[in-house]
C-alpha atoms as a PDB file:
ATOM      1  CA  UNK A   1       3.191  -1.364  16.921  1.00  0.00           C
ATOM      2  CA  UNK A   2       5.826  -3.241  14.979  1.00  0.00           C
ATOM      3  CA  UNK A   3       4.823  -3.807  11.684  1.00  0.00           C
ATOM      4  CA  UNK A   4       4.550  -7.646  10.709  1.00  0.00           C
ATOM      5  CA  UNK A   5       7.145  -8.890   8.582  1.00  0.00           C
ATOM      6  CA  UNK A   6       5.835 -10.276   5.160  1.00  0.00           C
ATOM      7  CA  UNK A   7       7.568 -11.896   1.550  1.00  0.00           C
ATOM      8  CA  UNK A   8       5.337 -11.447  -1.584  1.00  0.00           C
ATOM      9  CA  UNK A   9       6.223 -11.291  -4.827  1.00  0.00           C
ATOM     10  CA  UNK A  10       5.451  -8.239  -7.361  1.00  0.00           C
ATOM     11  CA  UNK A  11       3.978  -7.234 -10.704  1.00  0.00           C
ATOM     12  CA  UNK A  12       7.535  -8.769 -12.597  1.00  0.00           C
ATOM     13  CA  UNK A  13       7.448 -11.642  -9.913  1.00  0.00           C
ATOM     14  CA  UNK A  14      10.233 -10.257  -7.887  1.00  0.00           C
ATOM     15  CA  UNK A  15       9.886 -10.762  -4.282  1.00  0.00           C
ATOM     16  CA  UNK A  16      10.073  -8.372  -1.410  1.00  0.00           C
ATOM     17  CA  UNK A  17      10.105  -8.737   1.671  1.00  0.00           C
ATOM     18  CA  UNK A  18       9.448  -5.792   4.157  1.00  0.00           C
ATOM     19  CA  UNK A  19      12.765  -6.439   6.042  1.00  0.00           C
ATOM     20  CA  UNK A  20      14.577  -5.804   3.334  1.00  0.00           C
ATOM     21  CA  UNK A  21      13.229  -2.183   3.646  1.00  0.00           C
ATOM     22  CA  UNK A  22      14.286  -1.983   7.237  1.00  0.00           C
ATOM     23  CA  UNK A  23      16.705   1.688   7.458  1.00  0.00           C
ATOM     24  CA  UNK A  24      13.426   3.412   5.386  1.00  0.00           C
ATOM     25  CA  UNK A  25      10.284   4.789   5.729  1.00  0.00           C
ATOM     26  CA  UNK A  26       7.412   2.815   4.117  1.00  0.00           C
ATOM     27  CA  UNK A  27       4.399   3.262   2.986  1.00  0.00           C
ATOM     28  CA  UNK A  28       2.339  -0.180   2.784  1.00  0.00           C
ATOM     29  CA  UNK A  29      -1.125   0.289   0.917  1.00  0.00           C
ATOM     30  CA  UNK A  30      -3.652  -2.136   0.809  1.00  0.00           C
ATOM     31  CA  UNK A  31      -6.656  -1.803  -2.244  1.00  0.00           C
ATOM     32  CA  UNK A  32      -9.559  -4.116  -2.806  1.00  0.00           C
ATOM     33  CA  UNK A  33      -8.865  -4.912  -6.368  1.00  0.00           C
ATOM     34  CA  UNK A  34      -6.732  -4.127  -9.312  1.00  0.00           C
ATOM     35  CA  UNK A  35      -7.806  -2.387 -12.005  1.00  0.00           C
ATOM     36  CA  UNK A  36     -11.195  -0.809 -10.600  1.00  0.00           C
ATOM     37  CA  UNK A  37     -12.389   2.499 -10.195  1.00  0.00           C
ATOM     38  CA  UNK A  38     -11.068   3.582  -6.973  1.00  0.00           C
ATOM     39  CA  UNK A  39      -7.698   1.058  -6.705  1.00  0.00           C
ATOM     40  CA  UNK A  40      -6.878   2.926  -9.884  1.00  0.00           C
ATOM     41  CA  UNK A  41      -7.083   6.126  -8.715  1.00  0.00           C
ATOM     42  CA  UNK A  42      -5.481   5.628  -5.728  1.00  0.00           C
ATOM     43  CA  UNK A  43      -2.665   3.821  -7.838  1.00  0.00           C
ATOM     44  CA  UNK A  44      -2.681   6.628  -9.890  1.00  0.00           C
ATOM     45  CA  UNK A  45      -2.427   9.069  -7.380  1.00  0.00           C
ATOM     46  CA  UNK A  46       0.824   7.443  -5.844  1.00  0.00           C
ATOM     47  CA  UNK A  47       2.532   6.876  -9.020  1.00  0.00           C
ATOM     48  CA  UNK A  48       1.693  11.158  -9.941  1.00  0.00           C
ATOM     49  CA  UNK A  49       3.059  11.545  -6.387  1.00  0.00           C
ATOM     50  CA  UNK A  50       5.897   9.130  -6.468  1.00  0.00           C
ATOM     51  CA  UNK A  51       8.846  11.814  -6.826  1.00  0.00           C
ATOM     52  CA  UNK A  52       7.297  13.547  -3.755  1.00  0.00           C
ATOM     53  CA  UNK A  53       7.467  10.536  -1.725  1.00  0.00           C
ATOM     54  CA  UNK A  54      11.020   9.798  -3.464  1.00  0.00           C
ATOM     55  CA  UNK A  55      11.953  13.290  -2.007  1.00  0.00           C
ATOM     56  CA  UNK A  56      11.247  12.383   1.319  1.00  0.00           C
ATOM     57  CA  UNK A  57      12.980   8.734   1.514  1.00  0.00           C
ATOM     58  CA  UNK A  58       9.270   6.596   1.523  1.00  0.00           C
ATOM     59  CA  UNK A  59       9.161   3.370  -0.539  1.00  0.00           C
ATOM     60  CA  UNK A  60       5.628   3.073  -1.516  1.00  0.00           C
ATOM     61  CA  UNK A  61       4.092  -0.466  -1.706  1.00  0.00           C
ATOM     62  CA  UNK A  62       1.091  -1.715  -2.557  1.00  0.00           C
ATOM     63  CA  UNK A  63      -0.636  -5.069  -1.525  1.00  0.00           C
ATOM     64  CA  UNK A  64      -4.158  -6.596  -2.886  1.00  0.00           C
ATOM     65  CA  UNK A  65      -5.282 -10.431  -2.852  1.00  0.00           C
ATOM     66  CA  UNK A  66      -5.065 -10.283  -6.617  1.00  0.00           C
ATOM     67  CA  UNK A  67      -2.466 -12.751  -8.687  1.00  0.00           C
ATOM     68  CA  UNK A  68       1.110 -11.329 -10.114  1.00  0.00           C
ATOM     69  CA  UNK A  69      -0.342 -11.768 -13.932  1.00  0.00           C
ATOM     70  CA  UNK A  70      -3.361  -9.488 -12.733  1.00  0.00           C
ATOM     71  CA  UNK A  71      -0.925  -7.261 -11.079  1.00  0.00           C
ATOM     72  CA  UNK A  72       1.266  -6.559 -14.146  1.00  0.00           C
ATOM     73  CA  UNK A  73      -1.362  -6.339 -16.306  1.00  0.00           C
ATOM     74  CA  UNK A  74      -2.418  -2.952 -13.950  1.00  0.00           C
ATOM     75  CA  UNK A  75       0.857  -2.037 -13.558  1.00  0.00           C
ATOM     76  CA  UNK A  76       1.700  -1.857 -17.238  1.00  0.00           C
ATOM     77  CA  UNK A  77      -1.994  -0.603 -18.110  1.00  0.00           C
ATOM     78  CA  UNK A  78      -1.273   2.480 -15.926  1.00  0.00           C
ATOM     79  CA  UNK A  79       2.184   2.608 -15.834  1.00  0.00           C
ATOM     80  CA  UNK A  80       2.924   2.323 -12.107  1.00  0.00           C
ATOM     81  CA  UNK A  81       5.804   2.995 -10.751  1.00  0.00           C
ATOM     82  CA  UNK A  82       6.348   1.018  -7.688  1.00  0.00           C
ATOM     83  CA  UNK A  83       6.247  -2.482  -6.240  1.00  0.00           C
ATOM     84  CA  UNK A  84       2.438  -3.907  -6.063  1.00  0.00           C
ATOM     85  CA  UNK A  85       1.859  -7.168  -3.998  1.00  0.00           C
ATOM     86  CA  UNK A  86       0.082 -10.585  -4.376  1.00  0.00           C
ATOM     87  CA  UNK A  87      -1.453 -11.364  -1.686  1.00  0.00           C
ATOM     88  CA  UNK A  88      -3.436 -13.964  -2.882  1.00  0.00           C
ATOM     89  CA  UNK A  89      -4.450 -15.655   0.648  1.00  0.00           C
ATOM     90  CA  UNK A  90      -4.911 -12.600   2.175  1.00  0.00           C
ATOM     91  CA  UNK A  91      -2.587 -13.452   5.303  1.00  0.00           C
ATOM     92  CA  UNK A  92      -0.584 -10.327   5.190  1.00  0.00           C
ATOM     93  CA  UNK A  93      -3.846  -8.602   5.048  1.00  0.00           C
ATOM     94  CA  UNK A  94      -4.727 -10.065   7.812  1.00  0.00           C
ATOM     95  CA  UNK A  95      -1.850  -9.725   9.723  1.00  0.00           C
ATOM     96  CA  UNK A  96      -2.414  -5.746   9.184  1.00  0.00           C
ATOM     97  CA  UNK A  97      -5.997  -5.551   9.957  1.00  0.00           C
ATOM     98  CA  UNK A  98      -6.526  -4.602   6.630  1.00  0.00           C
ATOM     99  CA  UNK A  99      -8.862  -7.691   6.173  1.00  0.00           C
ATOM    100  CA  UNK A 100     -12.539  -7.139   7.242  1.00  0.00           C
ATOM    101  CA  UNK A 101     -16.592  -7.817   6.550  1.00  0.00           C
ATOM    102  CA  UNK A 102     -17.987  -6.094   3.782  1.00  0.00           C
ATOM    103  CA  UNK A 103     -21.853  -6.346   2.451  1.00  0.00           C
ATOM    104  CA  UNK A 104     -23.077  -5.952  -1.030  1.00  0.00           C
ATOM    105  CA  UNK A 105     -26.111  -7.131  -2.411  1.00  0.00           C
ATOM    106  CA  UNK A 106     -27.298  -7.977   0.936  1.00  0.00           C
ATOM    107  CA  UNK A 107     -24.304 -10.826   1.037  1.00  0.00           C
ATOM    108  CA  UNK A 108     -21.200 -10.247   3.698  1.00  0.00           C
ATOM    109  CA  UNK A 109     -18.168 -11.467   2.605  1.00  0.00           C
ATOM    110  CA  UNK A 110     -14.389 -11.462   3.436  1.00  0.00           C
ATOM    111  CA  UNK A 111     -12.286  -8.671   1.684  1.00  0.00           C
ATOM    112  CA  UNK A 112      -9.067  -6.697   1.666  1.00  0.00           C
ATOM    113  CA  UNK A 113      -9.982  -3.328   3.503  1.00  0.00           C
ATOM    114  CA  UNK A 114      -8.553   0.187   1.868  1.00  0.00           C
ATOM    115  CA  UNK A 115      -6.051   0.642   4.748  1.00  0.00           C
ATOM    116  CA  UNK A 116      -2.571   2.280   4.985  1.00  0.00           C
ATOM    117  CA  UNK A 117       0.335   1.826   7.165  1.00  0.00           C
ATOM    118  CA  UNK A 118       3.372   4.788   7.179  1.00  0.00           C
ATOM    119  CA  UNK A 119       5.893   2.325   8.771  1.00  0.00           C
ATOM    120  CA  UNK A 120       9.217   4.235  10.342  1.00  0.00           C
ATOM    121  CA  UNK A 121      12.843   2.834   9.881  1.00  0.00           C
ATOM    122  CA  UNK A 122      12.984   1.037  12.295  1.00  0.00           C
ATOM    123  CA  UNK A 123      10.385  -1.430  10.995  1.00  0.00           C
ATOM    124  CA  UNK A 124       6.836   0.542  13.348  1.00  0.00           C
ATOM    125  CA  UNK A 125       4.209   1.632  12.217  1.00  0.00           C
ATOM    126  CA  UNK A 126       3.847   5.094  12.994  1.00  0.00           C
ATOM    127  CA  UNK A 127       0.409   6.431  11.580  1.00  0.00           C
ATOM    128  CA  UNK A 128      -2.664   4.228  10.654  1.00  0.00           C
ATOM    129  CA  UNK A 129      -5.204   4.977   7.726  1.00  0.00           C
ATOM    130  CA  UNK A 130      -8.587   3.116   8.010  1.00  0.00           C
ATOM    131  CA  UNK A 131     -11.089   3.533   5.127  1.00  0.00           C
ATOM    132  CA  UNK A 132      -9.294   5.358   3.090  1.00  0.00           C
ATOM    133  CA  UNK A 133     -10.299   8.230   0.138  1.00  0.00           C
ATOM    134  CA  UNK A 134      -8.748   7.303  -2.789  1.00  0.00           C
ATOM    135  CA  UNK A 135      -8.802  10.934  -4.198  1.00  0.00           C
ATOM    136  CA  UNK A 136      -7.102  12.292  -1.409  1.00  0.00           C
ATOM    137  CA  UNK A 137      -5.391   9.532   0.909  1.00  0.00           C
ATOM    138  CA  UNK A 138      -1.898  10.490  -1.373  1.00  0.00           C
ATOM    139  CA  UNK A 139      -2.019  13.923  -0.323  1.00  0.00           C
ATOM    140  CA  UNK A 140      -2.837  13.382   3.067  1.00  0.00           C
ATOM    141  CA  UNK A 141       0.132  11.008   3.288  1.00  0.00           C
ATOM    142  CA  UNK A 142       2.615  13.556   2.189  1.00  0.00           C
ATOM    143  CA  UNK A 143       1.274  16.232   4.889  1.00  0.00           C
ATOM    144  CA  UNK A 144       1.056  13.922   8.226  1.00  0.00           C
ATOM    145  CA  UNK A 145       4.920  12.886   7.002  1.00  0.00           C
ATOM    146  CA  UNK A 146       5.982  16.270   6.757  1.00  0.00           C
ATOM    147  CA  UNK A 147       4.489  16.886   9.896  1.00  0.00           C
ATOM    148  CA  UNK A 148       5.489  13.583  11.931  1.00  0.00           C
ATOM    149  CA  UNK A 149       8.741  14.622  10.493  1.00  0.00           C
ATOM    150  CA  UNK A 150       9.451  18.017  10.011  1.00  0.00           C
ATOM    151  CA  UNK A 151      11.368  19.641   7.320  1.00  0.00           C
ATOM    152  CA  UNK A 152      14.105  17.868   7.592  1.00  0.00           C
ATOM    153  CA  UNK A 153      13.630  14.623   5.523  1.00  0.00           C
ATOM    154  CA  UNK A 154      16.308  11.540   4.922  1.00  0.00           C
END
């Protein structure tokens, strides 16, 4: 599946847009919320990670429906390394299928789903993570690459 196109701006209020990426592998995130117990480790996790993912020519991005003040205040709280994205309307969240029902307190309501999307150069999406682990998903990342891949990376 191509992966839908999208502009959104950043923690310093630059914008991207994933075009702009097209020629490298990407690796689009999507977390609930910024600064809460599992967004940050995740986060975390990627930014440890990051010169691993460097290594094998994969932009990592990061998308929630939270504003660009709330995203630099995470990114400079734990000193992330990459691009995180407002998505304050939720539409490229949507576009993904990263939006979906959730339930607390007996009350359903709309939210941004812990899904990830390893998108190819050539702009597809190659490999599909649903419900992520936060702990883990990082790791897992870096294996499926190496072995969608191989050995050889960019």
């Amino acid at each position: 599946m191509k992966a839908p196109d999208f502009t959104l701006k950043d923690q310093d209020g630059k914008t991207h847009t994933l075009s702009e990426y097209a020629g490298t592998w990407i690796l689009l995130f999507f977390y609930p919320k910024d600064d809460t117990p599992g967004c940050t480790i995740e986060a975390c996790n990627f930014r440890d990670a990051y010169t691993e993912y460097k290594k094998r020519g994969i932009t990592i991005l990061g998308v929630s429906k939270d504003t660009v003040r709330s995203k630099s205040k995470f990114a400079q709280k734990f000193s992330l390394n990459f691009p995180i994205l407002a998505d304050e309307q939720k539409e490229v969240a949507k576009a993904y299928g990263a939006l979906g029902e959730k339930s607390m307190y007996g009350k359903k309501f709309l939210a941004v789903l812990r899904n990830s999307y390893l998108i190819n150069p050539k702009g597809t999406i190659v490999k599909e993570y649903l419900s992520v682990n936060p702990q883990i998903h990082s790791e897992e990342i870096v294996k499926d690459f190496d072995m969608l891949v191989g050995s050889a990376h960019p």
